[in-house]
C-alpha atoms as a PDB file:
ATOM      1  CA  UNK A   1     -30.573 -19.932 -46.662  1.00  0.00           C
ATOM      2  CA  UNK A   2     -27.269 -21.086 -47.947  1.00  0.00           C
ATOM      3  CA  UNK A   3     -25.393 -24.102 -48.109  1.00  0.00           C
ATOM      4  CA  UNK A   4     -21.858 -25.777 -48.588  1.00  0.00           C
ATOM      5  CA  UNK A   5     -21.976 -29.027 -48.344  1.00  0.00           C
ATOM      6  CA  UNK A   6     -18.954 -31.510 -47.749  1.00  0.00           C
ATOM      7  CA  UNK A   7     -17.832 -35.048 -47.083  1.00  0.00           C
ATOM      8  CA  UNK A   8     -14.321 -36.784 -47.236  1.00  0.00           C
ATOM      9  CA  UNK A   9     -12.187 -34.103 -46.984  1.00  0.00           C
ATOM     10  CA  UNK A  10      -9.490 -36.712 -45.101  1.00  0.00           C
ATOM     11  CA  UNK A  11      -7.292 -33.455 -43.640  1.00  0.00           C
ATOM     12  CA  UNK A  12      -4.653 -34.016 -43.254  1.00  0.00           C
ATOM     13  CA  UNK A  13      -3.865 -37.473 -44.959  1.00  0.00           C
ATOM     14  CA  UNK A  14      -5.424 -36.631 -48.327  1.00  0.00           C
ATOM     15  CA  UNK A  15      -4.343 -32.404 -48.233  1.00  0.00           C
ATOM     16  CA  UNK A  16      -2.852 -30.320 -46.432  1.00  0.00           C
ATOM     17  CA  UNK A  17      -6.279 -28.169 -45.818  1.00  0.00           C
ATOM     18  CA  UNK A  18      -8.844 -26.952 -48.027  1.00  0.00           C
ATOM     19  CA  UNK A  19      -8.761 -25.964 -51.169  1.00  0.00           C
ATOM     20  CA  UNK A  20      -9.173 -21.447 -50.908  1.00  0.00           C
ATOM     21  CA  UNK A  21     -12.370 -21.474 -53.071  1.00  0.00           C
ATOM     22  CA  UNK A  22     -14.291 -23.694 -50.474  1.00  0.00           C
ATOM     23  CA  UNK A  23     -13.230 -21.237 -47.573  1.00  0.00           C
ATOM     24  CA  UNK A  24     -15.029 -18.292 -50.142  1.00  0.00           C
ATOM     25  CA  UNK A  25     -17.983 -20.877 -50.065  1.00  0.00           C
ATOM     26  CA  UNK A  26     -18.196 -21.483 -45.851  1.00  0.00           C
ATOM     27  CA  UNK A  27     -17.726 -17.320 -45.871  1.00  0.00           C
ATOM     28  CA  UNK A  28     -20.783 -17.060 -48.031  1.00  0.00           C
ATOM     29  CA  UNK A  29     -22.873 -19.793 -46.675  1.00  0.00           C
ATOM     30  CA  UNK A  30     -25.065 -19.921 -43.653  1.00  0.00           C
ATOM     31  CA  UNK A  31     -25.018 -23.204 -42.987  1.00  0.00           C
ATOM     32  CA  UNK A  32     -22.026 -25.938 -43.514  1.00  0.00           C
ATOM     33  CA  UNK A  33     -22.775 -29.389 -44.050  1.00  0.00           C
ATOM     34  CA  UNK A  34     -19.994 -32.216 -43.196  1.00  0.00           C
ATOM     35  CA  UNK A  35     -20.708 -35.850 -43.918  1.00  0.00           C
ATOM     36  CA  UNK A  36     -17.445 -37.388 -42.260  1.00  0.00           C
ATOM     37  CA  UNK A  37     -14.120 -38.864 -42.836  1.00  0.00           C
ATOM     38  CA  UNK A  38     -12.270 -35.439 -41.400  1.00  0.00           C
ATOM     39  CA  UNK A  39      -9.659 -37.361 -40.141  1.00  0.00           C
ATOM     40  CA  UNK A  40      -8.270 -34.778 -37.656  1.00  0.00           C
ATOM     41  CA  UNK A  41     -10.291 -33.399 -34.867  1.00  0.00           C
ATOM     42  CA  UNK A  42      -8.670 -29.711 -35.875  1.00  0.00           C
ATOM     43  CA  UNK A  43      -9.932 -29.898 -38.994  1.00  0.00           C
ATOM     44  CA  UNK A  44     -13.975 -29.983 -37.285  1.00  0.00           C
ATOM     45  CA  UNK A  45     -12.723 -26.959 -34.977  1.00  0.00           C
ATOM     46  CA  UNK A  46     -11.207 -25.334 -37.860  1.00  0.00           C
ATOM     47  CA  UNK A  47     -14.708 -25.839 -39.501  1.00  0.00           C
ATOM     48  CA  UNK A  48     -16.640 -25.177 -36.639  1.00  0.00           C
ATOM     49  CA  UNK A  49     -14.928 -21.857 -36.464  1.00  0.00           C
ATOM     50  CA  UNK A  50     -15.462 -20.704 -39.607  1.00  0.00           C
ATOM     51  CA  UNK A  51     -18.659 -21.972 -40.599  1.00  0.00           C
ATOM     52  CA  UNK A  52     -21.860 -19.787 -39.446  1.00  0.00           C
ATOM     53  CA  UNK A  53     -23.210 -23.299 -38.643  1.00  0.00           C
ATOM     54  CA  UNK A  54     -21.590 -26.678 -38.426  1.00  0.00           C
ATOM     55  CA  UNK A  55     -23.850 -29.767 -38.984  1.00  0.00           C
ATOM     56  CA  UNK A  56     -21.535 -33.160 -39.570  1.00  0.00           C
ATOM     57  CA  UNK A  57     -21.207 -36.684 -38.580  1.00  0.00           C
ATOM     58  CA  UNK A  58     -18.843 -39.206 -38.006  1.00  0.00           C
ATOM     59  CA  UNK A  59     -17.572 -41.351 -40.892  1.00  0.00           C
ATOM     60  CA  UNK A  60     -16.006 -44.773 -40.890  1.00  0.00           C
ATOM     61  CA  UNK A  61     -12.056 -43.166 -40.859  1.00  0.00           C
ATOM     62  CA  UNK A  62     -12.989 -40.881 -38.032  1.00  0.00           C
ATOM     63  CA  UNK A  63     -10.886 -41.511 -34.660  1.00  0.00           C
ATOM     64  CA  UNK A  64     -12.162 -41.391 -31.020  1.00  0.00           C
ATOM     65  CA  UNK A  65     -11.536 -37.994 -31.054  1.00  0.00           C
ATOM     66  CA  UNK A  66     -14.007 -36.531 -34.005  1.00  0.00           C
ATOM     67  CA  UNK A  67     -16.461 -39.197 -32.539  1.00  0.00           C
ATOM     68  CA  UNK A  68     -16.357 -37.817 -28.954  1.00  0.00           C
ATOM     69  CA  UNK A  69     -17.405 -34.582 -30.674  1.00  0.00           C
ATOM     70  CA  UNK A  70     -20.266 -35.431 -33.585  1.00  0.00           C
ATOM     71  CA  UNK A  71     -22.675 -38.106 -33.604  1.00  0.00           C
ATOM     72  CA  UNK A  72     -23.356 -41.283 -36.354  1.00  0.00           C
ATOM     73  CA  UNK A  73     -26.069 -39.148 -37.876  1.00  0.00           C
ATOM     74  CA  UNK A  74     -27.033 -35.698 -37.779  1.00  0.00           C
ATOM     75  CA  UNK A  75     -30.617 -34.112 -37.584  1.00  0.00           C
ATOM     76  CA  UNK A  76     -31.619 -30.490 -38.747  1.00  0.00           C
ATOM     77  CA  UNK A  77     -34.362 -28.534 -40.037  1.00  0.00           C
ATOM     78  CA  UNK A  78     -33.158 -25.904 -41.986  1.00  0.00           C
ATOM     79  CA  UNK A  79     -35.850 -23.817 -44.045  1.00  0.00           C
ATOM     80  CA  UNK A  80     -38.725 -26.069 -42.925  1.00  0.00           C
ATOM     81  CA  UNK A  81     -36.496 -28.858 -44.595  1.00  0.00           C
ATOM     82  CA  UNK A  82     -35.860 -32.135 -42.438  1.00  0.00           C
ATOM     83  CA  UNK A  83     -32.002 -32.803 -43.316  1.00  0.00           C
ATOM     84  CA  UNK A  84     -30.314 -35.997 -42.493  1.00  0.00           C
ATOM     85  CA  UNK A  85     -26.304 -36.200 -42.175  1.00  0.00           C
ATOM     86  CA  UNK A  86     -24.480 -39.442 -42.966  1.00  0.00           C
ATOM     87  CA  UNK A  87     -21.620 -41.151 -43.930  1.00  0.00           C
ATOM     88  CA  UNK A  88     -22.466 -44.266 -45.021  1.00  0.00           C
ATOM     89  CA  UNK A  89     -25.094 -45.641 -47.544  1.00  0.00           C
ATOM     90  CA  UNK A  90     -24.236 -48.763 -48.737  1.00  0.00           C
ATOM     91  CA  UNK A  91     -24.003 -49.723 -52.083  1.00  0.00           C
ATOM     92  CA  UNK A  92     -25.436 -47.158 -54.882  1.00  0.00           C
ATOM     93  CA  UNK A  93     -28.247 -50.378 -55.850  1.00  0.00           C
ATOM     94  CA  UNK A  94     -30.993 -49.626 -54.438  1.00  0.00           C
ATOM     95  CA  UNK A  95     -29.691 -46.639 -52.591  1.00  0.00           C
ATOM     96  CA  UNK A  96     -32.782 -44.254 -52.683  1.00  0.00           C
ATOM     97  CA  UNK A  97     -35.300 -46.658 -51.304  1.00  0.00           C
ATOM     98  CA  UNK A  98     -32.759 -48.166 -48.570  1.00  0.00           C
ATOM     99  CA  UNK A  99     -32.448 -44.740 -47.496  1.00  0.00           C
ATOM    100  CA  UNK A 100     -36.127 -43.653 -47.827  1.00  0.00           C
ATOM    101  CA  UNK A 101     -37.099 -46.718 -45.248  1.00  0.00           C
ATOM    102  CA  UNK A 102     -34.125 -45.897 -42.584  1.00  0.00           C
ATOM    103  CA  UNK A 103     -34.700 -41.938 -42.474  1.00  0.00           C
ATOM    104  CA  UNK A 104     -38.708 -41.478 -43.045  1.00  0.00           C
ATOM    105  CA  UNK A 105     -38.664 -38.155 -41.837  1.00  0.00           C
ATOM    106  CA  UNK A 106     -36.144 -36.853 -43.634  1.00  0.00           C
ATOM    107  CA  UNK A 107     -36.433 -34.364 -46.852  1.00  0.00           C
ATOM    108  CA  UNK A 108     -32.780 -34.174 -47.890  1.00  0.00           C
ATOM    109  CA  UNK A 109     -29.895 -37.103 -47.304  1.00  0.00           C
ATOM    110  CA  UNK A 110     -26.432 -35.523 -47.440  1.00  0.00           C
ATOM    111  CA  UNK A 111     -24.056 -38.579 -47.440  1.00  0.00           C
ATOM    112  CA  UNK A 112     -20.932 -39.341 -48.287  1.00  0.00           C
ATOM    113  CA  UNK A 113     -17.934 -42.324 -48.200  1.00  0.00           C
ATOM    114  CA  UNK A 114     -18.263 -42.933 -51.920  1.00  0.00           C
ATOM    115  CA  UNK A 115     -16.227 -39.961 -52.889  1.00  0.00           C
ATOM    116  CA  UNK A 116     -18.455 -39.938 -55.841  1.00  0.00           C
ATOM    117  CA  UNK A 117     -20.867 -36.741 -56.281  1.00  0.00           C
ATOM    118  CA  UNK A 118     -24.353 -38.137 -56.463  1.00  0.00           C
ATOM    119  CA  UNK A 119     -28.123 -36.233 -56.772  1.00  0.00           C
ATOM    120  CA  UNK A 120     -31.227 -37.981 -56.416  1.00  0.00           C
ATOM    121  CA  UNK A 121     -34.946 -37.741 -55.837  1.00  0.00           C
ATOM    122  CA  UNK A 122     -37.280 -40.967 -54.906  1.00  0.00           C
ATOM    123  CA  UNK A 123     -40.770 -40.925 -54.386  1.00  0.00           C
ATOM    124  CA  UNK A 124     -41.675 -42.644 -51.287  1.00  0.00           C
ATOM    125  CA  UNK A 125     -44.973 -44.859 -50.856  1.00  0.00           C
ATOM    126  CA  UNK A 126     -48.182 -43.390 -50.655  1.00  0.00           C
ATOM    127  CA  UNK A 127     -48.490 -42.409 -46.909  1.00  0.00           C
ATOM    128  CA  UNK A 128     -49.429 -39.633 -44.671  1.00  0.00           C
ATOM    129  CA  UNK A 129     -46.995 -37.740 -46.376  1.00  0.00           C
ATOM    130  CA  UNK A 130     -49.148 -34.022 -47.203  1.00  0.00           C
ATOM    131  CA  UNK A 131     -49.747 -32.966 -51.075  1.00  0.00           C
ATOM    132  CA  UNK A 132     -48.871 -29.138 -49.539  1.00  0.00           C
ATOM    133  CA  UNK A 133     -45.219 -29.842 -49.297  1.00  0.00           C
ATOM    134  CA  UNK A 134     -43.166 -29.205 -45.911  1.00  0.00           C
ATOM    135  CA  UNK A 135     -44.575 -26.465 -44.596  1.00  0.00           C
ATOM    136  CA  UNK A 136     -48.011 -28.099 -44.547  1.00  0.00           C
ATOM    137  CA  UNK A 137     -46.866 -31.233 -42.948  1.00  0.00           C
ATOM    138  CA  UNK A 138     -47.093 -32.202 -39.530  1.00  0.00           C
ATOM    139  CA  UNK A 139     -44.260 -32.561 -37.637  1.00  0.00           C
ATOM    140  CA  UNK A 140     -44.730 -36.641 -37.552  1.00  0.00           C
ATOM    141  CA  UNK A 141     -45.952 -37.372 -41.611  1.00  0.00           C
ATOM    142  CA  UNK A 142     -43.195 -38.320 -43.903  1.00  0.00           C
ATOM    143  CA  UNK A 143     -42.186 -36.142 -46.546  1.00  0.00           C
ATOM    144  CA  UNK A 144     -43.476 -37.596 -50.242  1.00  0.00           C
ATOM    145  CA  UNK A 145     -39.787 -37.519 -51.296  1.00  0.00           C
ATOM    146  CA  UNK A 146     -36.466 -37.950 -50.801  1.00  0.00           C
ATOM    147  CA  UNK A 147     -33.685 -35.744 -52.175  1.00  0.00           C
ATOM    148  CA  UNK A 148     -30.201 -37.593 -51.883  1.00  0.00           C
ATOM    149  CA  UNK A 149     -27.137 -35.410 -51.825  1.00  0.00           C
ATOM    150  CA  UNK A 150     -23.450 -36.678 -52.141  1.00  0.00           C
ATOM    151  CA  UNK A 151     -20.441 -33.330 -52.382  1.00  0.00           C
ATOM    152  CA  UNK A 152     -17.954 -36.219 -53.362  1.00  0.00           C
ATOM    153  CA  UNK A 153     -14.692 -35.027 -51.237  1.00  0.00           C
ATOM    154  CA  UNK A 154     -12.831 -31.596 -52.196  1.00  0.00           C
ATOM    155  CA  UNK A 155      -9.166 -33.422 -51.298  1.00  0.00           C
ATOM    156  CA  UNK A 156      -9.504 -36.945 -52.468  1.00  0.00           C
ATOM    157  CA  UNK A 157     -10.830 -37.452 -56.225  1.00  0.00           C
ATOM    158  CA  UNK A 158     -10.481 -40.925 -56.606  1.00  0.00           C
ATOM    159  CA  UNK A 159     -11.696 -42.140 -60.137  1.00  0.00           C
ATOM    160  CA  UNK A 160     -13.798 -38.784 -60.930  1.00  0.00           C
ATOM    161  CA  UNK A 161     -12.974 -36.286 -63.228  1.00  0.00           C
ATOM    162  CA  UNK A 162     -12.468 -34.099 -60.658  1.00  0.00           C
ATOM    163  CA  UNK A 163     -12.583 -33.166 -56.499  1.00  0.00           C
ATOM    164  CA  UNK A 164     -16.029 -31.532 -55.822  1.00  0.00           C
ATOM    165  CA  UNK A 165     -18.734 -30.142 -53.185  1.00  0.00           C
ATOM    166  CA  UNK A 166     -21.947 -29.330 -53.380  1.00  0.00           C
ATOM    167  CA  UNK A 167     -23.927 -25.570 -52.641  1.00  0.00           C
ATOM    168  CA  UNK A 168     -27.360 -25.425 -52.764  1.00  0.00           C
ATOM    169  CA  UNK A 169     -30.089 -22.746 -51.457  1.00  0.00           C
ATOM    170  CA  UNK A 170     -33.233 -23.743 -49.288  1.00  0.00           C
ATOM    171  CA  UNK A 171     -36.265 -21.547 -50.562  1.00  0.00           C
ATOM    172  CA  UNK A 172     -39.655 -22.325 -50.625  1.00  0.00           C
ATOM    173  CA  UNK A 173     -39.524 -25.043 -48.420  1.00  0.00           C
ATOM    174  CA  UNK A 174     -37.161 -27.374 -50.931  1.00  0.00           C
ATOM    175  CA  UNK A 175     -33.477 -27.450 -52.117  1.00  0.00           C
ATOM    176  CA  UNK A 176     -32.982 -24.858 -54.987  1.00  0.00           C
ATOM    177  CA  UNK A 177     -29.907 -24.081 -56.867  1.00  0.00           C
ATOM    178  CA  UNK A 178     -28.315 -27.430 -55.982  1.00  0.00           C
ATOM    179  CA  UNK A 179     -24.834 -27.059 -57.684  1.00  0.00           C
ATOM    180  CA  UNK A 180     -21.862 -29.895 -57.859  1.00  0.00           C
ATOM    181  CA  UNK A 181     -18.694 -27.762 -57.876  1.00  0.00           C
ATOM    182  CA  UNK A 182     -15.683 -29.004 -59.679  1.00  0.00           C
ATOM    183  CA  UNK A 183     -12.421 -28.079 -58.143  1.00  0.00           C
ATOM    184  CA  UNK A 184      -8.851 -27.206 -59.941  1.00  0.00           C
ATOM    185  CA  UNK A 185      -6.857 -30.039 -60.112  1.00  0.00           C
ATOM    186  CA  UNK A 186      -3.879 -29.668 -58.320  1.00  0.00           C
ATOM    187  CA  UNK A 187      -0.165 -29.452 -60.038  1.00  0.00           C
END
């Protein structure tokens, strides 16, 4: 299975739409993930219409009218995989174990707001968690770990080298192929 994965793409205050190569990516993908600030509620339509499948949240610059359509947080299983989608995180200190307390059943955290590409595994405390990875599991024991995922934003840079997103392929019952894409810099 196939991913793009996105955050802070701020249409249509930060760009006029996305950049070409990530519609090649959504054509390729079979699953989109969005984790908020879209700004505009045609920019989710425009997604949702392209995409195969559209999983997104809410972020903090989202209006009333991207909120009346996706939630705070977003819940998946893709691949066996327990995905969480997010905006917010808090500060990057202590990050990974924040985030392993408020989403125990999650596998994957895609997040965003930072606009700064991030990739992270914790180990969680010993718990009921099985040794035979997620297919094993029961649908109530916590994963042993906690892959954190953050695209960075394809319109909006800030201090990084570059704008970016993430594509990654589920296989096996984990994230493979997890790839931070750097985009042209415009001009």
């Amino acid at each position: 299975m196939r991913l793009v994965m996105l955050s802070d793409t701020h249409l249509p205050a930060r760009a006029r739409a996305l950049p070409a190569e990530i519609w090649t990516a959504i054509a390729e993908a079979d699953v989109v993930l969005h984790a908020g600030d879209w700004i505009s509620r045609d920019a989710v339509d425009e997604l949702a219409a392209r995409a195969g499948r559209l999983i997104g949240c809410y972020g903090n610059n989202d209006g009333p009218d991207v909120r009346a359509v996706l939630p705070e947080v977003a819940r998946a299983t893709l691949g066996g995989l327990r995905f969480v989608v997010v905006h917010e995180t808090g500060p990057a200190r202590g990050r990974e174990r924040r985030m392993a307390a408020a989403y125990p059943e999650a596998d994957v955290l895609v997040f965003g707001h930072s606009h700064v590409p991030w990739d992270s595994t914790v180990a969680r405390a010993a718990g009921p968690a099985s040794a035979a990875g997620p297919a094993a599991r029961t649908p109530s024991a916590a994963p042993s770990t906690l892959r954190l995922l953050n695209p960075g934003s394809p319109t909006d840079r800030r201090r990084q080298p570059a704008a970016t997103y993430l594509t990654a392929v589920v296989a096996r019952g984990r994230p493979d192929d997890v790839v931070l894409h750097p985009l042209p810099t415009a001009g």
